[in-house]
C-alpha atoms as a PDB file:
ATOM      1  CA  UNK A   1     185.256 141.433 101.256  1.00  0.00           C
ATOM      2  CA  UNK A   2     184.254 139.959 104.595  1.00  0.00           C
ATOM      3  CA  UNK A   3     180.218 139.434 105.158  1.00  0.00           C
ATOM      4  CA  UNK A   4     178.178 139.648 108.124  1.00  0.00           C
ATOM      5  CA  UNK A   5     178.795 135.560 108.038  1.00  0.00           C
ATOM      6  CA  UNK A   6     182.379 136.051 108.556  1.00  0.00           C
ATOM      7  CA  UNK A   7     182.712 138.580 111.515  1.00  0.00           C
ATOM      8  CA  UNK A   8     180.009 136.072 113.295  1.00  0.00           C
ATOM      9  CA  UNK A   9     182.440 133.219 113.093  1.00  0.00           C
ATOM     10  CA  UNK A  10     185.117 135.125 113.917  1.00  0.00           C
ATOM     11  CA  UNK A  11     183.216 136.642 117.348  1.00  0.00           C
ATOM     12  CA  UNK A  12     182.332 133.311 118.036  1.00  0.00           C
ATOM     13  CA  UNK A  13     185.792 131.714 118.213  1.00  0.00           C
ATOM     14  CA  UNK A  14     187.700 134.461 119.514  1.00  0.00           C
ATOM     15  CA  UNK A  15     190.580 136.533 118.575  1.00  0.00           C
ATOM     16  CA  UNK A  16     192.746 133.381 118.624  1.00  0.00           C
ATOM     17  CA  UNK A  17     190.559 131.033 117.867  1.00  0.00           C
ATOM     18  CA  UNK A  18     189.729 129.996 121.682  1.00  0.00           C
ATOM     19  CA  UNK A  19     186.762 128.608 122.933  1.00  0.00           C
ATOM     20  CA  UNK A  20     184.882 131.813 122.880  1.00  0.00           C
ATOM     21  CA  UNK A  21     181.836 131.130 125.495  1.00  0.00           C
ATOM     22  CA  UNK A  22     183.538 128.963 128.129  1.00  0.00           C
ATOM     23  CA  UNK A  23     185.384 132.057 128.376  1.00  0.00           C
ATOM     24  CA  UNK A  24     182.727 134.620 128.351  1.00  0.00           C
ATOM     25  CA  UNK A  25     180.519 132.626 131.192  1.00  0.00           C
ATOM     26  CA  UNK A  26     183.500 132.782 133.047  1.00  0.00           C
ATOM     27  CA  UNK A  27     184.277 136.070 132.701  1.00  0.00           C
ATOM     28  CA  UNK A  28     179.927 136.864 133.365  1.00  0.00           C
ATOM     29  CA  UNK A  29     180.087 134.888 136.385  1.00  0.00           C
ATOM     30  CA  UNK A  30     183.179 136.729 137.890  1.00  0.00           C
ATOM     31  CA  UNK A  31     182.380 139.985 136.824  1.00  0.00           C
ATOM     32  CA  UNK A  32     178.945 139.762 138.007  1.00  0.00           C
ATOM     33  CA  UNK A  33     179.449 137.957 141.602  1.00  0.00           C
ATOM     34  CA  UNK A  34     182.439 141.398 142.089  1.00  0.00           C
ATOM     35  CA  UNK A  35     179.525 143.828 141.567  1.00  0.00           C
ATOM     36  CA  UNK A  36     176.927 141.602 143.882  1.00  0.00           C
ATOM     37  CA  UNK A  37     176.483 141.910 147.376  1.00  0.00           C
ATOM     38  CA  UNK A  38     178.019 138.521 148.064  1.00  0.00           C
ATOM     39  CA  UNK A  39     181.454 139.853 147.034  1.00  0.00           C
ATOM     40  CA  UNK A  40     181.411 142.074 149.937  1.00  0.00           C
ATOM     41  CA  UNK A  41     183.563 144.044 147.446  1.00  0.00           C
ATOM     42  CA  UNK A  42     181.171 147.187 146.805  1.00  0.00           C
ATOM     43  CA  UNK A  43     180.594 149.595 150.230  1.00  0.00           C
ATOM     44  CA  UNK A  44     177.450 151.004 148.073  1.00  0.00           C
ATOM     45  CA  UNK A  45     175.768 147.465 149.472  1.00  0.00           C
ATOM     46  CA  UNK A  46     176.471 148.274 153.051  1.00  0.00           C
ATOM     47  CA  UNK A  47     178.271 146.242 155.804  1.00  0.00           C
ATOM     48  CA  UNK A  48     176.824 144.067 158.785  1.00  0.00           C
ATOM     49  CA  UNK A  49     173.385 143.213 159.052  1.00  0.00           C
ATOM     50  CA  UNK A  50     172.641 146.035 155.764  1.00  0.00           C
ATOM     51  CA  UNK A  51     175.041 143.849 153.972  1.00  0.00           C
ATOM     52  CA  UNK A  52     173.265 140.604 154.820  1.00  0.00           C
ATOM     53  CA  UNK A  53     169.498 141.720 153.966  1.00  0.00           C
ATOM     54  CA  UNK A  54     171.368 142.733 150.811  1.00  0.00           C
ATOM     55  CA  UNK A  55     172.638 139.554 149.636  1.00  0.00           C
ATOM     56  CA  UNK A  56     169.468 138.119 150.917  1.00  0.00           C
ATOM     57  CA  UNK A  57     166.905 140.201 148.562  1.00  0.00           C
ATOM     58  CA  UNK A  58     170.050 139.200 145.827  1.00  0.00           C
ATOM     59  CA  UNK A  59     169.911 135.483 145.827  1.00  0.00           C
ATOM     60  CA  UNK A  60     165.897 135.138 146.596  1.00  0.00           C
ATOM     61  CA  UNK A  61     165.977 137.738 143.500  1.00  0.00           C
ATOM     62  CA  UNK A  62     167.658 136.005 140.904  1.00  0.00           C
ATOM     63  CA  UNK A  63     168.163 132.057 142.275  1.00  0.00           C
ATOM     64  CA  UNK A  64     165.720 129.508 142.300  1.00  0.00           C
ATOM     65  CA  UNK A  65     163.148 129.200 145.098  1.00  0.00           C
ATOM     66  CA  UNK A  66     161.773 125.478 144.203  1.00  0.00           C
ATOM     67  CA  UNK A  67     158.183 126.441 145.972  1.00  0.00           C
ATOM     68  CA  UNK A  68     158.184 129.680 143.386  1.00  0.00           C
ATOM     69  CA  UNK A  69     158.986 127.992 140.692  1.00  0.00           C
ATOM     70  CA  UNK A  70     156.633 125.122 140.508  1.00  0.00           C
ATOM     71  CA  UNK A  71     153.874 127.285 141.348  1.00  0.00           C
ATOM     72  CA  UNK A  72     154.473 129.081 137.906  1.00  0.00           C
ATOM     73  CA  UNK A  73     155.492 132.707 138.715  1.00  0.00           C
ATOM     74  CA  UNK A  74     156.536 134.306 135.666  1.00  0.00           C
ATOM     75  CA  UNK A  75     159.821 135.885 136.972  1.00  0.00           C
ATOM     76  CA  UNK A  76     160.323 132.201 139.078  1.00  0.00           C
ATOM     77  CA  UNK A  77     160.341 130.317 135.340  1.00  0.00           C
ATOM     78  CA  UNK A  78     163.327 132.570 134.792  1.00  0.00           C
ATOM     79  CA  UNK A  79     165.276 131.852 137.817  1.00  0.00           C
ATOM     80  CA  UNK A  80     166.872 128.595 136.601  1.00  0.00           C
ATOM     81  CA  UNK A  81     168.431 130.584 134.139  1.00  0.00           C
ATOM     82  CA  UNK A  82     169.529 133.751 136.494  1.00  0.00           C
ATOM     83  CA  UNK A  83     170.525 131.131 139.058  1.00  0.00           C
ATOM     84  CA  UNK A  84     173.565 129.980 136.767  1.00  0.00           C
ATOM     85  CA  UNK A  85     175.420 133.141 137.284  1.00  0.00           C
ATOM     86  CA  UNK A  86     174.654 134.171 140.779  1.00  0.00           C
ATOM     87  CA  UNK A  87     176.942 132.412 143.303  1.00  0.00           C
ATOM     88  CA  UNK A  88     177.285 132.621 147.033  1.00  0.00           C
ATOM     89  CA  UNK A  89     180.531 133.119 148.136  1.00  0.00           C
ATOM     90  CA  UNK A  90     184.292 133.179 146.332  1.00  0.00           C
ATOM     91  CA  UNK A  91     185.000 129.887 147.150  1.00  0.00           C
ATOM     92  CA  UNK A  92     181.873 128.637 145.208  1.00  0.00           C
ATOM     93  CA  UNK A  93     182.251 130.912 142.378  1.00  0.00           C
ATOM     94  CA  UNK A  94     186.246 129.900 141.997  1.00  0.00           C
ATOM     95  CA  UNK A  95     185.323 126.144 142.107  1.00  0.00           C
ATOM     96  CA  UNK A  96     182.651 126.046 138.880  1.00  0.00           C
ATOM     97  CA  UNK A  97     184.976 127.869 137.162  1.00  0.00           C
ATOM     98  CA  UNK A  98     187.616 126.016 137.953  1.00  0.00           C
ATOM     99  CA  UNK A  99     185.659 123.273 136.313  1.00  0.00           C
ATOM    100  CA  UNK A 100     184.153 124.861 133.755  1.00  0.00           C
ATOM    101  CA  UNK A 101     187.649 126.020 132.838  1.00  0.00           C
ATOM    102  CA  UNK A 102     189.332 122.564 132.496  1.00  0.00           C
ATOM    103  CA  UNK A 103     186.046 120.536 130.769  1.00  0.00           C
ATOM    104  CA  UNK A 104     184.526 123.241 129.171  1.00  0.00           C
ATOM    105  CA  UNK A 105     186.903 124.528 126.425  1.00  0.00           C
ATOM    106  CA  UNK A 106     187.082 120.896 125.106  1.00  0.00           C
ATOM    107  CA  UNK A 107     183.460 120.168 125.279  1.00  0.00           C
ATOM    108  CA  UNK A 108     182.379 123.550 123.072  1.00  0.00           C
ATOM    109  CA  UNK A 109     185.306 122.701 120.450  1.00  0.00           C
ATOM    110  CA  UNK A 110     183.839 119.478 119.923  1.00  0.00           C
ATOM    111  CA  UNK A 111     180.056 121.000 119.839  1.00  0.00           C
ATOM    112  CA  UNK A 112     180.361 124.375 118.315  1.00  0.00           C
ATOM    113  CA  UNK A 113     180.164 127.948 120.548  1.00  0.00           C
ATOM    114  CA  UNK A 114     176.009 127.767 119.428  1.00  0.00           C
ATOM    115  CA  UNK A 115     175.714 124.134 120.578  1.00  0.00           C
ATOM    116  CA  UNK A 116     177.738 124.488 123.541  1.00  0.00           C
ATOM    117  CA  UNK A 117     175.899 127.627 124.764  1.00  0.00           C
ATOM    118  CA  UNK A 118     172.669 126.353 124.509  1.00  0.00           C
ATOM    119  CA  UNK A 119     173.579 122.574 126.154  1.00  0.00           C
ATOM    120  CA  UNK A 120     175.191 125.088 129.003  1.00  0.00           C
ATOM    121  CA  UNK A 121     172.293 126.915 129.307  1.00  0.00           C
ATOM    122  CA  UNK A 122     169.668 124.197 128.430  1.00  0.00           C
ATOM    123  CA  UNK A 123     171.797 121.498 131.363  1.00  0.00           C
ATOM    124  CA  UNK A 124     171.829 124.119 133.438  1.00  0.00           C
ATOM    125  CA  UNK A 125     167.676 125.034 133.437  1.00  0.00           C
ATOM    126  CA  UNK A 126     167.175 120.772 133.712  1.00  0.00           C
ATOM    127  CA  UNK A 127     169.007 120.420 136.498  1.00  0.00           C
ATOM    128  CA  UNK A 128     168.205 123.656 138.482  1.00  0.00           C
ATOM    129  CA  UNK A 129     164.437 121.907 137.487  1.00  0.00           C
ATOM    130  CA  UNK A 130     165.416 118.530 138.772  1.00  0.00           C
ATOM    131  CA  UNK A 131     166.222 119.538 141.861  1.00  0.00           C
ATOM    132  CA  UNK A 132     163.296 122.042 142.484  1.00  0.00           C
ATOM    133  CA  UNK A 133     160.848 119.002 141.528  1.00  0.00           C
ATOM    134  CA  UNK A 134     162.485 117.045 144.107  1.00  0.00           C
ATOM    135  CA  UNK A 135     161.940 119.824 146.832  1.00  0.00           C
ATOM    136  CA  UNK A 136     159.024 121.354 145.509  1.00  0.00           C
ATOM    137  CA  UNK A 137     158.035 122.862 149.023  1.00  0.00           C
ATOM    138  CA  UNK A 138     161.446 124.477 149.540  1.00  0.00           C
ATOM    139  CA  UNK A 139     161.477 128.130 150.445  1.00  0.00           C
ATOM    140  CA  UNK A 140     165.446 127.719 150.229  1.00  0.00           C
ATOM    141  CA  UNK A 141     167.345 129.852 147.183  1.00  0.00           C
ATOM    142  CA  UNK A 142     169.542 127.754 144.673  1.00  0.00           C
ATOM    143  CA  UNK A 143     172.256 129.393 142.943  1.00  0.00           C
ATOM    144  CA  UNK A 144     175.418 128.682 141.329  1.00  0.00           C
ATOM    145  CA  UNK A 145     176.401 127.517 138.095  1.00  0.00           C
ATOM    146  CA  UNK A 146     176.610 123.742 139.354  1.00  0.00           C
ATOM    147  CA  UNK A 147     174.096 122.102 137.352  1.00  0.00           C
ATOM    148  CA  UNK A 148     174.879 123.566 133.546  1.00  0.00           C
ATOM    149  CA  UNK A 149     178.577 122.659 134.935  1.00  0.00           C
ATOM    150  CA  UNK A 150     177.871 118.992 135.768  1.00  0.00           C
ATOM    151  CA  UNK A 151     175.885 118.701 131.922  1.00  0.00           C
ATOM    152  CA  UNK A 152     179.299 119.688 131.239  1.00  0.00           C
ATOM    153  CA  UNK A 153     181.172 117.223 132.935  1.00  0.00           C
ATOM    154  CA  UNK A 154     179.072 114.303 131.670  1.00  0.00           C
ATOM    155  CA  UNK A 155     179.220 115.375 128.226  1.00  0.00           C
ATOM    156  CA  UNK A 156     183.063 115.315 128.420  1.00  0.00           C
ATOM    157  CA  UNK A 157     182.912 111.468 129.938  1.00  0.00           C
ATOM    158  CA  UNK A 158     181.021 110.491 126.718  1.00  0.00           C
ATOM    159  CA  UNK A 159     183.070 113.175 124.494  1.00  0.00           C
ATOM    160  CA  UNK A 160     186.572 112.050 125.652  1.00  0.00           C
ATOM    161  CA  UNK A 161     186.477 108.987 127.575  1.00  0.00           C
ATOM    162  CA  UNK A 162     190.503 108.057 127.350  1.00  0.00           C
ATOM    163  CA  UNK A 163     191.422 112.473 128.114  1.00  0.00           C
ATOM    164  CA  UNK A 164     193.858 112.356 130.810  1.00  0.00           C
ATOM    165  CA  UNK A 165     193.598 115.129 134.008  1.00  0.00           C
ATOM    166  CA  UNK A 166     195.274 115.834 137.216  1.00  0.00           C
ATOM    167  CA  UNK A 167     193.851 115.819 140.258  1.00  0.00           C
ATOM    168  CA  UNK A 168     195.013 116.503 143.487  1.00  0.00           C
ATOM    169  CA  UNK A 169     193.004 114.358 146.491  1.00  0.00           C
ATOM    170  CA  UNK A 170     193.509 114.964 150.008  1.00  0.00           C
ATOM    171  CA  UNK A 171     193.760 111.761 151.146  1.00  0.00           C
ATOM    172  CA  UNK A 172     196.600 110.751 149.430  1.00  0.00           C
ATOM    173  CA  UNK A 173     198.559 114.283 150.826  1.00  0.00           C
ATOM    174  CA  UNK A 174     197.297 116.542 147.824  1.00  0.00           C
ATOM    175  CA  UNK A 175     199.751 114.634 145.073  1.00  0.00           C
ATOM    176  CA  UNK A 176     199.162 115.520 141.915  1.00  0.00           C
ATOM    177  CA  UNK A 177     198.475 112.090 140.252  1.00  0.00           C
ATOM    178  CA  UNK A 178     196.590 111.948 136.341  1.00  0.00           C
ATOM    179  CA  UNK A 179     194.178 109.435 135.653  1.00  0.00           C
ATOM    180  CA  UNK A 180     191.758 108.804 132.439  1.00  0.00           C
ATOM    181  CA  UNK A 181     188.982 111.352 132.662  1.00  0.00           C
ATOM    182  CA  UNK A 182     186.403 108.665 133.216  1.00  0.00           C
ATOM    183  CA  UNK A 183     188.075 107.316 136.202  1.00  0.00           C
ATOM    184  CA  UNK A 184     187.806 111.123 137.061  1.00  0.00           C
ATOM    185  CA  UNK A 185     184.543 111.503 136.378  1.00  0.00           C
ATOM    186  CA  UNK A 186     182.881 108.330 137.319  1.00  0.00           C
ATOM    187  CA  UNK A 187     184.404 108.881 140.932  1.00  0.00           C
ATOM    188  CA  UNK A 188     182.684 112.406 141.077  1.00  0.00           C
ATOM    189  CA  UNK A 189     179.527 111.062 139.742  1.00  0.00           C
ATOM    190  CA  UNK A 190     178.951 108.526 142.568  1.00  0.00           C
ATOM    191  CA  UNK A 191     180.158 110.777 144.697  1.00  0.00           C
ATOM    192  CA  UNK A 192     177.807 113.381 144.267  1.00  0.00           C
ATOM    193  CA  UNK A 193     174.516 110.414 143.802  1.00  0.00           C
ATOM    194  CA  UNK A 194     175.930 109.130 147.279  1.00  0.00           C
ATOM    195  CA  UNK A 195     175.836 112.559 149.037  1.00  0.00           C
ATOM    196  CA  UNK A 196     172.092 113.383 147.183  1.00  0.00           C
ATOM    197  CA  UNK A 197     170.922 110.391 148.826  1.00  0.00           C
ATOM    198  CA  UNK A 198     172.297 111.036 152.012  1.00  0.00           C
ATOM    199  CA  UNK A 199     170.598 114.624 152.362  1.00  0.00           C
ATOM    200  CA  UNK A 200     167.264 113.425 152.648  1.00  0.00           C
ATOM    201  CA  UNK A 201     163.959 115.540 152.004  1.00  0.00           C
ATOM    202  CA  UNK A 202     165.891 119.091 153.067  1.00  0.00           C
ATOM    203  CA  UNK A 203     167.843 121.043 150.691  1.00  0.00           C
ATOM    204  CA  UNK A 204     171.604 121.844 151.438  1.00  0.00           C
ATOM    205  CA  UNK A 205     173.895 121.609 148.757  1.00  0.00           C
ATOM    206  CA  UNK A 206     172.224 121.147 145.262  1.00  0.00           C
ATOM    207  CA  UNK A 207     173.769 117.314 145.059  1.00  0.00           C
ATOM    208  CA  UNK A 208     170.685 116.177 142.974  1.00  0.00           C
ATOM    209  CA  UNK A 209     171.258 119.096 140.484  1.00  0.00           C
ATOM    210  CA  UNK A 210     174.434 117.722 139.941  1.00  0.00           C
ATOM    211  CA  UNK A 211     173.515 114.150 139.400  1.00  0.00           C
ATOM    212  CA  UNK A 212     170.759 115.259 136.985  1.00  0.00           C
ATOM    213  CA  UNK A 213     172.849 117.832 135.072  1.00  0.00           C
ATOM    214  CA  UNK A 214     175.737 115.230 134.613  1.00  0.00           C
ATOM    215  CA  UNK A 215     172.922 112.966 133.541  1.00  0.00           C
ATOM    216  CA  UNK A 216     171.424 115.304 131.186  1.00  0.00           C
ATOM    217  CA  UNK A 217     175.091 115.933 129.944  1.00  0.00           C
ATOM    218  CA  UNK A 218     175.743 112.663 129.225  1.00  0.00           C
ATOM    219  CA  UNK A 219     172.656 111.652 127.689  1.00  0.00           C
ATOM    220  CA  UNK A 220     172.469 114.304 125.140  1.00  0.00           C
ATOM    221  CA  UNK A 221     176.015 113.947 124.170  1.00  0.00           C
ATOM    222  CA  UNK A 222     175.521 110.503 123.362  1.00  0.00           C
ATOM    223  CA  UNK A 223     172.217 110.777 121.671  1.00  0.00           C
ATOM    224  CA  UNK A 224     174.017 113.372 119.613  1.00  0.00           C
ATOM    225  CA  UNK A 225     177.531 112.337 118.914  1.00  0.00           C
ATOM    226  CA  UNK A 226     177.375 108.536 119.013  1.00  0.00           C
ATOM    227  CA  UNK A 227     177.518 108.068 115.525  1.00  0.00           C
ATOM    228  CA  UNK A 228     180.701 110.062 114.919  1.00  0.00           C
ATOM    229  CA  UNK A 229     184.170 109.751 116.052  1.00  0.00           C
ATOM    230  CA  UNK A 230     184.896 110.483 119.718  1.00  0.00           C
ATOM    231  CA  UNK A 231     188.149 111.677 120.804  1.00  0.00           C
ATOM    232  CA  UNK A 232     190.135 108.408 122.206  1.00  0.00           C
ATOM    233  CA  UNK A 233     193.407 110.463 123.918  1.00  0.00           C
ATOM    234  CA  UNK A 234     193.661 113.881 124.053  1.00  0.00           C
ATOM    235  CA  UNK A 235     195.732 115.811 127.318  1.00  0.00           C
ATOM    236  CA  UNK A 236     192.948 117.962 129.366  1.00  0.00           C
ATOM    237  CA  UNK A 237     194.373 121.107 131.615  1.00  0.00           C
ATOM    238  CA  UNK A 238     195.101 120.295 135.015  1.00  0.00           C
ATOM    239  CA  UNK A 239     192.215 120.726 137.575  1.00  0.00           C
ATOM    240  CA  UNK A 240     191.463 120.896 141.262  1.00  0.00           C
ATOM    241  CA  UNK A 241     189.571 119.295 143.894  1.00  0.00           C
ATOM    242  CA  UNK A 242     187.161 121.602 144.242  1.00  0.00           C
ATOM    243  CA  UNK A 243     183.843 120.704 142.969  1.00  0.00           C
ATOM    244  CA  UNK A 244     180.554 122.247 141.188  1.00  0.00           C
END
């Protein structure tokens, strides 16, 4: 006889055994930016100017408005936590889960489908956090998965240090050319505490959620796994240059 302990596990991991959640927050954050305004896919949300006070009332709805949230607004404390599912446009939703894709499958097999929803979810709150601290009079909306996704990415670097990915860069013609995932990784990282510091005091792109989410990601994995065995080789899916 199977208990209630058994068709848990089983939900968890899948009907073959795959990594359960990285798959369902993909499929949330697709299905969910096709029925949004942003998609431009539903005629029910108007065209033209319509469509654009639409997607306007939908991001200041459910992203993260850094002056909101600081002051303490009930329904702003949620936002950090909306904001990980609402994106702005299909290139930014296809690039997180792109990402989330290739680092995340590895990163919730190694931490469990519990664990690795609630360091997605957990990353993802910090870093949308991080970055309202930082522009705490911002009337600007954050969304995007970005932030949980980086906590991803730096939990992998300490997870899998010697994984192996392909990338494709532009300037060197798009070749696809693997390197260790820390090469990978590391590159990103300064890449994205560069740009942060760069921006100055006005938001743009959420560059400091990344750097705090990856930080965040990092940390936690190796407060929590450095006393067991990490994974020294192991063949990651190939992934783009398109970034969280």
């Amino acid at each position: 006889m199977t208990d209630w302990r058994d068709r848990t596990l089983g939900a968890w991991q899948g009907v073959r055994g795959g990594p359960a959640v990285t798959y369902g927050l993909i499929a949330a954050c697709c299905l969910l930016f096709a029925l949004s305004p942003a998609s431009g896919l539903d005629p029910g949300h108007g065209t033209g100017e319509q469509l654009l006070a639409a997607q306007g009332l939908y991001f200041r709805s459910w992203g993260v408005v850094p002056a909101e949230l600081l002051a303490g607004e009930p329904h702003a404390l949620l936002t950090p936590l909306t904001a990980l599912f609402v994106h702005g446009s299909w290139l930014h939703l296809l690039g997180n889960m792109l990402f989330l894709y290739v680092f995340g499958a590895m990163a919730e097999e190694r931490m469990g489908a519990a664990g690795f929803a609630l360091f997605y979810l957990g990353t993802g709150y910090l870093a949308l956090l991080g970055y309202a601290v930082a522009h705490a009079g911002s009337e600007q909306t954050l969304v995007g998965a970005s932030g949980a996704i980086s906590g991803v990415l730096g939990a992998f670097l300490f997870l899998f240090p010697r994984s192996r990915v392909t990338s494709l860069f532009p300037f060197l013609f798009f070749l696809p050319l693997r390197f260790p995932a820390w090469i990978v990784l590391i590159f990103w990282f300064v890449l994205q505490w560069l740009a942060a510091r760069a921006a100055g005091a006005g938001p743009g792109v959420a560059y400091l959620a990344h750097v705090v989410g990856f930080s965040v990601g990092f940390l936690y994995a190796w407060g929590r796994y450095r006393g067991g065995d990490r994974v020294k080789a192991q063949t990651a899916a190939t992934e783009g240059e398109s970034q969280p």
